[in-house]
C-alpha atoms as a PDB file:
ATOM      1  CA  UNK A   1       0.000   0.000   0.000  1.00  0.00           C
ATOM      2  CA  UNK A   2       1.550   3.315  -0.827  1.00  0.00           C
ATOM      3  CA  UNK A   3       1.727   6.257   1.322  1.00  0.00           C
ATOM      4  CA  UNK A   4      -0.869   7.964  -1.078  1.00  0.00           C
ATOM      5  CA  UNK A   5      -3.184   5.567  -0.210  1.00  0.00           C
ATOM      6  CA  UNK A   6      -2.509   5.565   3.182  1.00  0.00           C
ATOM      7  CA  UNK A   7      -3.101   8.824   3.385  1.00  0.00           C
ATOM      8  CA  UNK A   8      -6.189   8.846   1.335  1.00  0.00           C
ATOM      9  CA  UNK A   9      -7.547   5.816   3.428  1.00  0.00           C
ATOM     10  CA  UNK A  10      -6.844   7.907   7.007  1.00  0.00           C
ATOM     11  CA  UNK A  11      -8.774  11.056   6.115  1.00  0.00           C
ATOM     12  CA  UNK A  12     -11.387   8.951   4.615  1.00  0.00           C
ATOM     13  CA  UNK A  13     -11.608   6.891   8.277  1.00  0.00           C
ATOM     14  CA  UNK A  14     -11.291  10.668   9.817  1.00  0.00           C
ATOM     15  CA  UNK A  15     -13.918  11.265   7.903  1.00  0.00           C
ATOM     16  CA  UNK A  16     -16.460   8.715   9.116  1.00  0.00           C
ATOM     17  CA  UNK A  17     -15.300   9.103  12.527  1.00  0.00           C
ATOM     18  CA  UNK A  18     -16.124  13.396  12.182  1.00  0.00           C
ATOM     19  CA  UNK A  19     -19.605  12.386  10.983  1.00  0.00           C
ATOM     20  CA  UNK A  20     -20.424   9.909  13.481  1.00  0.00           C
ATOM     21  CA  UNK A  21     -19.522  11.959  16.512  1.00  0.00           C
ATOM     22  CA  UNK A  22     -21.951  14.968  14.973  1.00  0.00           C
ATOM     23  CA  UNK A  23     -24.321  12.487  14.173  1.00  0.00           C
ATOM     24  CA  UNK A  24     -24.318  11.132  17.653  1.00  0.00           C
ATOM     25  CA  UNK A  25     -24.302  14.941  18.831  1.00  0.00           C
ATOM     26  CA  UNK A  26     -27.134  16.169  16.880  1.00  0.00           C
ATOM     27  CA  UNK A  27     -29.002  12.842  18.161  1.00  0.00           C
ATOM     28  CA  UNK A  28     -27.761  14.000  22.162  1.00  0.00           C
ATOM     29  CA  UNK A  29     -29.171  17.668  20.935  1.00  0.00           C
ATOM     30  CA  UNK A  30     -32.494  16.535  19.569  1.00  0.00           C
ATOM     31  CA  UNK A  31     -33.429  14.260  22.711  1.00  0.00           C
ATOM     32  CA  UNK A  32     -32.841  17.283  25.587  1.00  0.00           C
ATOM     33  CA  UNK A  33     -34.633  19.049  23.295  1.00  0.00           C
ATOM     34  CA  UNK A  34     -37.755  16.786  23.373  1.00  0.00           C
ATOM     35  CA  UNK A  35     -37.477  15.812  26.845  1.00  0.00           C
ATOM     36  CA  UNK A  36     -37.340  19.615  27.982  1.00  0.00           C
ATOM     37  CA  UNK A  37     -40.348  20.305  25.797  1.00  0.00           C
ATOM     38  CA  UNK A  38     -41.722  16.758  27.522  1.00  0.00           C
ATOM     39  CA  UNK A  39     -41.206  18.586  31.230  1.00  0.00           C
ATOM     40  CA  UNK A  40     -42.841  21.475  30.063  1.00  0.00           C
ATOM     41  CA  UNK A  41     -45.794  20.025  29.075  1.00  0.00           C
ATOM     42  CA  UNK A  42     -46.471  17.732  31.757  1.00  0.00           C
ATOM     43  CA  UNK A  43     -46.088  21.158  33.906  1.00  0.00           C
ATOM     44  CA  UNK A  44     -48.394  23.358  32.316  1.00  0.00           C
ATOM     45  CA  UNK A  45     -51.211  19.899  31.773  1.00  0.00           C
ATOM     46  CA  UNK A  46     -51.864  20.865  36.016  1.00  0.00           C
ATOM     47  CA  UNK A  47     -53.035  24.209  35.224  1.00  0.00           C
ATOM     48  CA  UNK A  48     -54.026  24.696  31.397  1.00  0.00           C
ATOM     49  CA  UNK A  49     -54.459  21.167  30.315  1.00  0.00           C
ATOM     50  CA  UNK A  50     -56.655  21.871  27.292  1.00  0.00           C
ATOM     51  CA  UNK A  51     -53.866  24.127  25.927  1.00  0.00           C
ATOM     52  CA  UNK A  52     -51.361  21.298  26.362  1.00  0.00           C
ATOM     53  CA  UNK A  53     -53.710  18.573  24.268  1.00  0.00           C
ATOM     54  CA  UNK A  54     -54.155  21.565  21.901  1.00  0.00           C
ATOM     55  CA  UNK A  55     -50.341  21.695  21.264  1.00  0.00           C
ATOM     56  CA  UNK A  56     -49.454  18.335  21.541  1.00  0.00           C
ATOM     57  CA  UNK A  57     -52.611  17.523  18.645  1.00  0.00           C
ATOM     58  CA  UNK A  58     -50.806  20.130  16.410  1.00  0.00           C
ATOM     59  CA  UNK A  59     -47.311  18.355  16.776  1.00  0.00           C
ATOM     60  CA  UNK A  60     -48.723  14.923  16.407  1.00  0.00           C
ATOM     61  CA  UNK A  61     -50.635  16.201  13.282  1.00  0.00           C
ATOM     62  CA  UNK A  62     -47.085  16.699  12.013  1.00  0.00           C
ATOM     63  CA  UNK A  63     -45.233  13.490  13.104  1.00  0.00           C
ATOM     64  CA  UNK A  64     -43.131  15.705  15.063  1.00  0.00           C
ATOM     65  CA  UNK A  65     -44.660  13.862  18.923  1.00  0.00           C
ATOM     66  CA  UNK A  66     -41.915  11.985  20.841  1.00  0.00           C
ATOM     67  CA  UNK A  67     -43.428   8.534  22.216  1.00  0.00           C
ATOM     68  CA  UNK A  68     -43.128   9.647  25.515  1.00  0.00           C
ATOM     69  CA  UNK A  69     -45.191  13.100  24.237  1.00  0.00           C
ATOM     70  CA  UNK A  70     -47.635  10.519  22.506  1.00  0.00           C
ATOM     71  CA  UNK A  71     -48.107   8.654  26.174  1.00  0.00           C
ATOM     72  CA  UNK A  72     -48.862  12.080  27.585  1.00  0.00           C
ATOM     73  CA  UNK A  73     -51.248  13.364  24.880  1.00  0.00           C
ATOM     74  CA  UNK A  74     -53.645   9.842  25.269  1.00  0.00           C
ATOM     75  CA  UNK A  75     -53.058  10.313  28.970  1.00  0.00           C
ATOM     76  CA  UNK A  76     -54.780  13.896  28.519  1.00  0.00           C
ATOM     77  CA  UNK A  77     -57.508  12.884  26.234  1.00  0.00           C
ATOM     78  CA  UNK A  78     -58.458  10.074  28.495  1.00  0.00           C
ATOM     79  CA  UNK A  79     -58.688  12.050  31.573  1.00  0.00           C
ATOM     80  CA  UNK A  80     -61.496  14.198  30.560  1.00  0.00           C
ATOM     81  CA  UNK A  81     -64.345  12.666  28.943  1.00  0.00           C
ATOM     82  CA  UNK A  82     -65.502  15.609  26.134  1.00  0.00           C
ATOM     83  CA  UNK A  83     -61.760  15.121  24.477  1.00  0.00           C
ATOM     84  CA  UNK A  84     -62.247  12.824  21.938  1.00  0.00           C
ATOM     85  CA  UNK A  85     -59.276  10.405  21.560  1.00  0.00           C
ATOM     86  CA  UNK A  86     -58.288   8.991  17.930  1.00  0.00           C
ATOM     87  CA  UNK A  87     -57.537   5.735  17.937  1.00  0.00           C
ATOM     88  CA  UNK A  88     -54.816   6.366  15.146  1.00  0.00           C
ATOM     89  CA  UNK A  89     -52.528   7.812  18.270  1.00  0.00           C
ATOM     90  CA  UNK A  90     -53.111   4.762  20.372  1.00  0.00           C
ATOM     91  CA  UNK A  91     -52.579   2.161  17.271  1.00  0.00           C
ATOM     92  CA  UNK A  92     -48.904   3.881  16.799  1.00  0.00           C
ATOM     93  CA  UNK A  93     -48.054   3.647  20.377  1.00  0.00           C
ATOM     94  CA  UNK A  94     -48.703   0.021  20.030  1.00  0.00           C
ATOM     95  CA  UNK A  95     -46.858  -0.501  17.066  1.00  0.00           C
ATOM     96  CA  UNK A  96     -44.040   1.489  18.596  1.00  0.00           C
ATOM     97  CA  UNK A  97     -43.930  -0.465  21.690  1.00  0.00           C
ATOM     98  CA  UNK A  98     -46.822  -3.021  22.229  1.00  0.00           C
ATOM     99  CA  UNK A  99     -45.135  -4.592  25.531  1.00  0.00           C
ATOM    100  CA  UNK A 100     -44.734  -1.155  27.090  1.00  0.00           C
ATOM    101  CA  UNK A 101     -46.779  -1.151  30.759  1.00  0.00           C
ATOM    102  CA  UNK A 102     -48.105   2.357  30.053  1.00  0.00           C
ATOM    103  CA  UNK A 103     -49.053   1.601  26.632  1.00  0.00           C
ATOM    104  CA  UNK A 104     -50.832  -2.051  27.844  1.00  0.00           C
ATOM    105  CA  UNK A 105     -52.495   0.573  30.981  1.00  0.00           C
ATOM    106  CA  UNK A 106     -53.733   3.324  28.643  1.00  0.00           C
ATOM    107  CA  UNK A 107     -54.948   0.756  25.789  1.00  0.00           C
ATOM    108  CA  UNK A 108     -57.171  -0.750  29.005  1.00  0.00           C
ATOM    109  CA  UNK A 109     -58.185   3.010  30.034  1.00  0.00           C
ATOM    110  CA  UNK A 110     -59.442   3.606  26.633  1.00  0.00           C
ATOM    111  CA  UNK A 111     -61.463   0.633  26.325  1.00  0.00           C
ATOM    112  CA  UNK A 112     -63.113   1.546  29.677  1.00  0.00           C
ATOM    113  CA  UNK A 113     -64.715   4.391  28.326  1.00  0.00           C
ATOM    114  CA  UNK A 114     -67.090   1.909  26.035  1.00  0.00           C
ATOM    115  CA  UNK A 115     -66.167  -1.417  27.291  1.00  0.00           C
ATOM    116  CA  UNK A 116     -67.160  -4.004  30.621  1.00  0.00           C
ATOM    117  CA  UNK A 117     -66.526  -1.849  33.230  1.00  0.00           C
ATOM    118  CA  UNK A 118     -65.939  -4.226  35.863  1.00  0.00           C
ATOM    119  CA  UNK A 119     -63.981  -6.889  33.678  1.00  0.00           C
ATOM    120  CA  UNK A 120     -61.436  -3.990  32.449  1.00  0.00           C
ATOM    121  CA  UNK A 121     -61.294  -2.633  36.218  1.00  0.00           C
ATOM    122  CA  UNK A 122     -59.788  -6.266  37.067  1.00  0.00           C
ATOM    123  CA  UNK A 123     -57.940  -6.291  34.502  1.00  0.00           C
ATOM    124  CA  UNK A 124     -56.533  -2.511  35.582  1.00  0.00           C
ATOM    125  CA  UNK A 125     -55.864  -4.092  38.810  1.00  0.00           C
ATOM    126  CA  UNK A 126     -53.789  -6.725  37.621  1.00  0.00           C
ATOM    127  CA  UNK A 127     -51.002  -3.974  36.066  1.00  0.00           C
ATOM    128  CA  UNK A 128     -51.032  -3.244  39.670  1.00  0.00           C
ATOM    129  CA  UNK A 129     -49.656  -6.804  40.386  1.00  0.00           C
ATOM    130  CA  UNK A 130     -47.774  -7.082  37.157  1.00  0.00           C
ATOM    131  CA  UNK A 131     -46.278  -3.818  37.460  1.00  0.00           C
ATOM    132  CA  UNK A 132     -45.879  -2.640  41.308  1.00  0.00           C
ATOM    133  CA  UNK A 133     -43.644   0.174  40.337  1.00  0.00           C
ATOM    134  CA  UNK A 134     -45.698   1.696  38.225  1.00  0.00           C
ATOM    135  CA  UNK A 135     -47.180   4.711  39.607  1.00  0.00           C
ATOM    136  CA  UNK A 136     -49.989   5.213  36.427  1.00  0.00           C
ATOM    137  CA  UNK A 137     -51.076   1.859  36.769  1.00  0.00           C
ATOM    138  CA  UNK A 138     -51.839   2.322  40.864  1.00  0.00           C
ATOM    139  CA  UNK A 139     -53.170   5.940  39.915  1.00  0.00           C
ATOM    140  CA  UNK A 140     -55.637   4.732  37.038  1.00  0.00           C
ATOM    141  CA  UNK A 141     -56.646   1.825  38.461  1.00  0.00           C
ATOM    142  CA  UNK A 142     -57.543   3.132  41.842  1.00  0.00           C
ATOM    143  CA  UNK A 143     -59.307   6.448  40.160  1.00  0.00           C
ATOM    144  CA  UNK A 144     -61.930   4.491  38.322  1.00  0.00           C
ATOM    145  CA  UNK A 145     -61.736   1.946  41.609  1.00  0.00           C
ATOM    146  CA  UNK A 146     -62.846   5.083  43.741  1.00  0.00           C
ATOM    147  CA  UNK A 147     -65.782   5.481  41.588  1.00  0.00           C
ATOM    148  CA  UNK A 148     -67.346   2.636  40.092  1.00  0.00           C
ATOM    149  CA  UNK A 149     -66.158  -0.008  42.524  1.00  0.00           C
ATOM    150  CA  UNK A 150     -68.678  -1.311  45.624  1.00  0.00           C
ATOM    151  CA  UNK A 151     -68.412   0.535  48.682  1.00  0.00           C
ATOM    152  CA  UNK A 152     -65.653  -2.292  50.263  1.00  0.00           C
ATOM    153  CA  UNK A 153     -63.718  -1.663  46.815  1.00  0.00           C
ATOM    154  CA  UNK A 154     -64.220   2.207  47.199  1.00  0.00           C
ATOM    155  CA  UNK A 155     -62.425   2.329  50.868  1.00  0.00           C
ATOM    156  CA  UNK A 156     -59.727  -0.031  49.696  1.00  0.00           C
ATOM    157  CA  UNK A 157     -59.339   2.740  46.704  1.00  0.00           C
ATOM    158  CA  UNK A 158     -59.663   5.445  48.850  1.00  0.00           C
ATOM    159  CA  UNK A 159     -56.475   4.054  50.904  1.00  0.00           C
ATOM    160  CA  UNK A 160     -54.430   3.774  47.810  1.00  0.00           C
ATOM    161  CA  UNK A 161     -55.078   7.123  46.621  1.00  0.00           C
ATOM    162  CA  UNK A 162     -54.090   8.495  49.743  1.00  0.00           C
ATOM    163  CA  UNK A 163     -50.804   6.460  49.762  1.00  0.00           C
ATOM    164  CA  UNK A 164     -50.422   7.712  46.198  1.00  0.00           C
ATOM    165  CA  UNK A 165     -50.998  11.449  47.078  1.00  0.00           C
ATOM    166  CA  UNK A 166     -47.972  10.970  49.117  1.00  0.00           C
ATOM    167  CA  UNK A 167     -45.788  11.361  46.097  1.00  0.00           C
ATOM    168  CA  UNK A 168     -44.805  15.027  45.481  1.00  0.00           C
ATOM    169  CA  UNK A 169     -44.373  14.345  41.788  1.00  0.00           C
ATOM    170  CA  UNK A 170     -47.628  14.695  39.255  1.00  0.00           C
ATOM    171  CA  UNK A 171     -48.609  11.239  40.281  1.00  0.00           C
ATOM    172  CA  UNK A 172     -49.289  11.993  43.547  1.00  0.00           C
ATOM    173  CA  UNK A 173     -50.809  15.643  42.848  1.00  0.00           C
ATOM    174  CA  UNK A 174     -53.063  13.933  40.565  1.00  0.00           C
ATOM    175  CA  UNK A 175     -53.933  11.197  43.540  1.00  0.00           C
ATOM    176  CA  UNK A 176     -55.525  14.604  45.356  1.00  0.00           C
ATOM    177  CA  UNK A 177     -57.014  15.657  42.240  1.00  0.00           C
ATOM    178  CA  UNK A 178     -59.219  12.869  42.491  1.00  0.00           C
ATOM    179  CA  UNK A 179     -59.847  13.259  46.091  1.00  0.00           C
ATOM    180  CA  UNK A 180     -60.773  16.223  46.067  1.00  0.00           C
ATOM    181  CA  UNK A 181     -63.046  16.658  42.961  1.00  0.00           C
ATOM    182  CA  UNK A 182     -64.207  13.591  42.339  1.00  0.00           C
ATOM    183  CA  UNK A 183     -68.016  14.173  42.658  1.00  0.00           C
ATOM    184  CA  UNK A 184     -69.499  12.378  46.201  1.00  0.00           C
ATOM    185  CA  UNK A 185     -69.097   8.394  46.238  1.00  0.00           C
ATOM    186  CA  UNK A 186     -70.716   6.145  49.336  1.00  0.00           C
ATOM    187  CA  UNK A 187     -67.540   5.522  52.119  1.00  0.00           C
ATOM    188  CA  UNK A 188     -66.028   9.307  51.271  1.00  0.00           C
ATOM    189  CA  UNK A 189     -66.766  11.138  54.730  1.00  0.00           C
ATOM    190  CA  UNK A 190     -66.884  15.142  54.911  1.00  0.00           C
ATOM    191  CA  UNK A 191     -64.191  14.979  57.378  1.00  0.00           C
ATOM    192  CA  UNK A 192     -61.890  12.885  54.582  1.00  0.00           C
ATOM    193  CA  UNK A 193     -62.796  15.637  51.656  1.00  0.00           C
ATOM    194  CA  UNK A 194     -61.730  18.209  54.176  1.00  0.00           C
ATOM    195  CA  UNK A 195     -58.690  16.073  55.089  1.00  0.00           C
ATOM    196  CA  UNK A 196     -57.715  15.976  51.256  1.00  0.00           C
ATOM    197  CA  UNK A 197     -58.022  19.955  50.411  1.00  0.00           C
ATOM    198  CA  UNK A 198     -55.804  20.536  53.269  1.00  0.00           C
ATOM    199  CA  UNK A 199     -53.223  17.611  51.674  1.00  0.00           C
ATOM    200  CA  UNK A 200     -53.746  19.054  48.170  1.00  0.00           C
ATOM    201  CA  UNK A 201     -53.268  22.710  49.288  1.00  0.00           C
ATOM    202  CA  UNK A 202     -49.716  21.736  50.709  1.00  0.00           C
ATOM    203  CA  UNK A 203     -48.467  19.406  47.594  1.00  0.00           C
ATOM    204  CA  UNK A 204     -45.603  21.438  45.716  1.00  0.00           C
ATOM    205  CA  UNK A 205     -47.697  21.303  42.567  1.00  0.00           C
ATOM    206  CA  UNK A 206     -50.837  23.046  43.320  1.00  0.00           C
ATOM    207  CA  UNK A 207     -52.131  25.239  40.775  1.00  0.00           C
ATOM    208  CA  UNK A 208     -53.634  28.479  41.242  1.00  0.00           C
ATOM    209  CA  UNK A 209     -56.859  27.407  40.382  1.00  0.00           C
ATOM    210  CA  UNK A 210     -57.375  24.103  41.670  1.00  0.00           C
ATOM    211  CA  UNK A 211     -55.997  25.880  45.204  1.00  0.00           C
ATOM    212  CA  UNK A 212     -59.299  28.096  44.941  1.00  0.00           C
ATOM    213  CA  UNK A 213     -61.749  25.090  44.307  1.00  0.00           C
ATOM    214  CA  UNK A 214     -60.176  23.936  47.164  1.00  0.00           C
ATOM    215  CA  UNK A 215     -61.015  26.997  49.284  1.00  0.00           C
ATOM    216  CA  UNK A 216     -64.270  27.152  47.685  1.00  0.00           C
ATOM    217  CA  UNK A 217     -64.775  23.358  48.943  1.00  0.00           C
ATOM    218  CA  UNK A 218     -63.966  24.180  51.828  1.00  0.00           C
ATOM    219  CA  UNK A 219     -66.646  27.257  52.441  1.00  0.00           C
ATOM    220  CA  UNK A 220     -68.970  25.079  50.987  1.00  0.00           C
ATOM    221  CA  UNK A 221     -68.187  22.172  53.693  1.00  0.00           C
ATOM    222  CA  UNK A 222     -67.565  24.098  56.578  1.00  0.00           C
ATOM    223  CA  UNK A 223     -70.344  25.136  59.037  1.00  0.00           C
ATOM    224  CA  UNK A 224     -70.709  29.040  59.801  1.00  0.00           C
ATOM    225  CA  UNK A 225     -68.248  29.605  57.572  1.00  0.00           C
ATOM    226  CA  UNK A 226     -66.922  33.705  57.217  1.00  0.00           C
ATOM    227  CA  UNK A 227     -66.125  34.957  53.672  1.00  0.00           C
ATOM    228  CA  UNK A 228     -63.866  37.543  55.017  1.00  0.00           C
ATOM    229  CA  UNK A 229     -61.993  35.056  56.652  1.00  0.00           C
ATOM    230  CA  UNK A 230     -61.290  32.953  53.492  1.00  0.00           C
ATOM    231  CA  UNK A 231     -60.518  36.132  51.154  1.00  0.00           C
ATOM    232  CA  UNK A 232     -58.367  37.043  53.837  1.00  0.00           C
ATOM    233  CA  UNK A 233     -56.127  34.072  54.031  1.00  0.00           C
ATOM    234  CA  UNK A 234     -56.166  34.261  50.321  1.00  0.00           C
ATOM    235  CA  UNK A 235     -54.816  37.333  50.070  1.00  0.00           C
ATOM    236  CA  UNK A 236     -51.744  36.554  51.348  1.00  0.00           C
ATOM    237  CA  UNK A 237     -51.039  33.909  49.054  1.00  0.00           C
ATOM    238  CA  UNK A 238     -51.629  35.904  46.043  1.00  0.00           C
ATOM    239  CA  UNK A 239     -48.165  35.973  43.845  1.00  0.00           C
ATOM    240  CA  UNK A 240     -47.296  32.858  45.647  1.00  0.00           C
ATOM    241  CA  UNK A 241     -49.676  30.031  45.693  1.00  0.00           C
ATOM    242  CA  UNK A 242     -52.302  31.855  44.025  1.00  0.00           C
ATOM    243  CA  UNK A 243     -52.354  34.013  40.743  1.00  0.00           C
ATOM    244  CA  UNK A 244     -53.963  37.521  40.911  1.00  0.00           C
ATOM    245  CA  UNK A 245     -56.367  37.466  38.115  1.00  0.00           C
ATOM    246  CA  UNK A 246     -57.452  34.355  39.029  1.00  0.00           C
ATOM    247  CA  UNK A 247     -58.400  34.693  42.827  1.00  0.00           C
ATOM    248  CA  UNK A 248     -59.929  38.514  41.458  1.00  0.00           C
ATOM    249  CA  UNK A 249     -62.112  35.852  38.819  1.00  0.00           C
ATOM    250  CA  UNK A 250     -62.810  33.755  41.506  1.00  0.00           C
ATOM    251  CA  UNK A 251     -63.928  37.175  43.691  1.00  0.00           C
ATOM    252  CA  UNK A 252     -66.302  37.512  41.165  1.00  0.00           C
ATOM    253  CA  UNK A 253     -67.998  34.598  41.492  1.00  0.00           C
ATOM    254  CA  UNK A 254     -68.023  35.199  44.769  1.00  0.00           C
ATOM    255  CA  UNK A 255     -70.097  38.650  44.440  1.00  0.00           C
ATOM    256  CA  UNK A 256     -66.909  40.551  45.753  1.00  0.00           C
ATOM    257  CA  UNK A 257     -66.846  43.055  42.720  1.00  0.00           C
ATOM    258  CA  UNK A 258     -65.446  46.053  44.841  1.00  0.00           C
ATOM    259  CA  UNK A 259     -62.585  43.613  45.992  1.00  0.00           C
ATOM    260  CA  UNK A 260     -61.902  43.057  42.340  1.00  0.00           C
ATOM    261  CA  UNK A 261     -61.736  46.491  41.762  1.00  0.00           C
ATOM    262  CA  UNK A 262     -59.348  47.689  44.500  1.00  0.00           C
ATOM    263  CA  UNK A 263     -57.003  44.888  42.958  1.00  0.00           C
ATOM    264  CA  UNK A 264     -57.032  45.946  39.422  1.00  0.00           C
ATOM    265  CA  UNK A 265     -56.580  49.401  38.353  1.00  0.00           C
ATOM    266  CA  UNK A 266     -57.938  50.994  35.522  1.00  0.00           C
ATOM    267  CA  UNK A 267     -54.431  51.524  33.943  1.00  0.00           C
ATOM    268  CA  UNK A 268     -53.279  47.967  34.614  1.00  0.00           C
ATOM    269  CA  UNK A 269     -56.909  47.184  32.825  1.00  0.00           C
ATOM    270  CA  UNK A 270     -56.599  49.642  29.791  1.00  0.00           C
ATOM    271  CA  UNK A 271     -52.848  47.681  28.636  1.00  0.00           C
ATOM    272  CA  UNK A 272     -53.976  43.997  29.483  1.00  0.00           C
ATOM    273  CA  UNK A 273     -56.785  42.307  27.981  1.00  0.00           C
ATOM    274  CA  UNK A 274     -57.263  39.433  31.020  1.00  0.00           C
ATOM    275  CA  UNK A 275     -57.453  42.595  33.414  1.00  0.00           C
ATOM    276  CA  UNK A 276     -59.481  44.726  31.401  1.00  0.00           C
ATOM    277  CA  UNK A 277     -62.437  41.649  30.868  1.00  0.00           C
ATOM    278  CA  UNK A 278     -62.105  41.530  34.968  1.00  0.00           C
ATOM    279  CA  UNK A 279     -62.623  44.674  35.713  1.00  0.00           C
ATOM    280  CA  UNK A 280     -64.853  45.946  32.864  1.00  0.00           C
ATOM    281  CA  UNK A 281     -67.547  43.154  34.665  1.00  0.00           C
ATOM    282  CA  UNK A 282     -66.412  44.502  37.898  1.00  0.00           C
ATOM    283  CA  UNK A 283     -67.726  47.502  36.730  1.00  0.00           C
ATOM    284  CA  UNK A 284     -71.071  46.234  35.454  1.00  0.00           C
ATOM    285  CA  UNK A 285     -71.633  44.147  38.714  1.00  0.00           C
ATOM    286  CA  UNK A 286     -71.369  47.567  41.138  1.00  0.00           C
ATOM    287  CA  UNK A 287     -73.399  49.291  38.301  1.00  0.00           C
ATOM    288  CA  UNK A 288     -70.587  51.754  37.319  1.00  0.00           C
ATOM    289  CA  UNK A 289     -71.796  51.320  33.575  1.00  0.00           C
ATOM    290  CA  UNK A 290     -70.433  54.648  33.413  1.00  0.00           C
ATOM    291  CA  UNK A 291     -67.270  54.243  34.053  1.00  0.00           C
ATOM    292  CA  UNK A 292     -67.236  50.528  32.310  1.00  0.00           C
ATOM    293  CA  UNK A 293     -67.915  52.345  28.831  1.00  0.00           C
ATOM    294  CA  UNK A 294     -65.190  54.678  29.750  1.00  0.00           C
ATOM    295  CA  UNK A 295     -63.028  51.775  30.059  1.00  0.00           C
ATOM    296  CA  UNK A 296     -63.972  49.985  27.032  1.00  0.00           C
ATOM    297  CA  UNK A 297     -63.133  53.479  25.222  1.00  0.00           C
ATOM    298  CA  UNK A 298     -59.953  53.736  26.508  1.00  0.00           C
ATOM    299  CA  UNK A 299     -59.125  50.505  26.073  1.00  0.00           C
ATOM    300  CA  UNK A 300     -60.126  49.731  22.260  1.00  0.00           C
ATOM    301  CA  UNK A 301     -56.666  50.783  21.033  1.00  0.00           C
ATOM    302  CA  UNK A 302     -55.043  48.143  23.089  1.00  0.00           C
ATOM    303  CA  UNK A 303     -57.365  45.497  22.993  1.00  0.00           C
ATOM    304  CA  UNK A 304     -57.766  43.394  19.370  1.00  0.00           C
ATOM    305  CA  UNK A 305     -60.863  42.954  17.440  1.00  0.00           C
ATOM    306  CA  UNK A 306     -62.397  39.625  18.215  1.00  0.00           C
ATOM    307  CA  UNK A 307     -61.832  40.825  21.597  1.00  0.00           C
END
């Protein structure tokens, strides 16, 4: 072999070597990428989880989902009944990985919906035996457990939920979810709904708004209950556990319009669209109609069309 081909032959092997390692980089780049954008999702699904099966449709709509995105977007779908789920996204999670626990749990949730209840429920309950670990199989199976179970099956669930809700990750925040706003079942006390708004007010996760159904909950539970006591605990969570414009929504509802106006200002209202809607029916509710068309006038500039 000549030196000229030696050296033709080591570039070339330089070569390969160069590609691979940017290859392999590119592949490194692409998967913090994905499971960043993952994390983010799963965080916002708590408070805005619409928005996140809104996205997440868009993305899979241009094979552009990760599987562990596709998991999440089924995961969404099934959790609240008026999403429709296409079977198209649960088919390619199955080709993809047809031995996969969370694929073999979902598959099961999704046949719940318009299946044998009780037949898949066992059959849920046996990915809790298959799969101990597995933190979506205890959730989902115990969730539907909680509900549709007898009343010796309900306490049982009740018991693993509360084990669950233990977990300061989304698992476990989703555990008090379903403690807390699952409508009434036989075997769920008062003093245990109570018990679980406190538990779901502590976890690390709490949103804004599921911290004020809480509260709400709670004034609805509680005997001789005080308003003014409530609003002011509240108020010293705001910019902390609880998000201005939504406790001054809440307020609303409430019938503390005046409240809601001391909080937002007529300039904060005129530059922000959220704030103006707030206190523009502010306005309205204390009959300042007045001063609401003001508002609207000095707002239009600000505020787009359709709004």
């Amino acid at each position: 072999m000549t030196n000229y081909v030696r050296i033709i032959l080591g570039f070339s092997i330089l070569g390969c070597l160069i590609g691979l390692y940017f290859f392999f980089k590119s592949g490194e780049k692409k998967t913090l990428a994905e499971n960043l954008r993952y994390d983010e999702f799963v965080s916002l699904s708590f408070s805005n989880a619409s928005n996140v099966i809104s996205k997440l449709n868009q993305l899979y709509q241009k094979e552009e989902l990760s599987f562990e995105e596709k998991i999440l977007l089924l995961e969404l779908q099934l959790d609240f009944p008026e999403s429709s789920v296409d079977p198209k996204l649960l088919a390619s999670l199955q080709a993809s990985d047809p031995s996969n626990p969370d694929v073999l749990i979902l598959e099961t949730c999704y046949l719940f919906r318009e299946g044998n209840k009780t037949a898949l429920l066992d059959k849920l309950s046996e990915f809790t035996q298959k799969y101990p670990g597995n933190l979506r199989a205890k959730y989902e199976y115990n969730k539907r457990a909680f509900i549709y179970s007898d009343i010796e099956g309900r306490l049982l669930a009740k018991k693993q939920l509360n084990d669950l809700a233990r977990n300061e990750g989304r698992w476990g925040y989703k555990a008090r979810q379903v403690l807390c706003f699952t409508p009434p079942v036989s075997g769920y006390l008062k003093e245990d709904l109570l018990t679980s708004i406190d538990f779901l007010h502590a976890h690390p996760l709490v949103t804004s708004i599921d911290y004020l159904k809480g509260c709400e909950l709670k004034m609805i539970l509680k005997e001789n209950y005080k308003v003014n006591e409530f609003v002011a605990e509240i108020d010293r969570l705001v910019g902390t556990r609880v998000k201005s414009l939504d406790y001054a929504t809440w307020l609303l509802k409430l019938g503390l319009p005046q409240k809601v106006l001391s909080m937002i200002s007529e300039e904060v209202a005129r530059e922000d669209s959220a704030s103006f809607f707030i206190r523009f029916m502010a306005l309205l509710e204390t009959k300042n109609n007045k001063e609401a068309k003001s508002l609207m006038e000095m707002s239009r500039s600000t505020l787009s069309q359709d709004e």
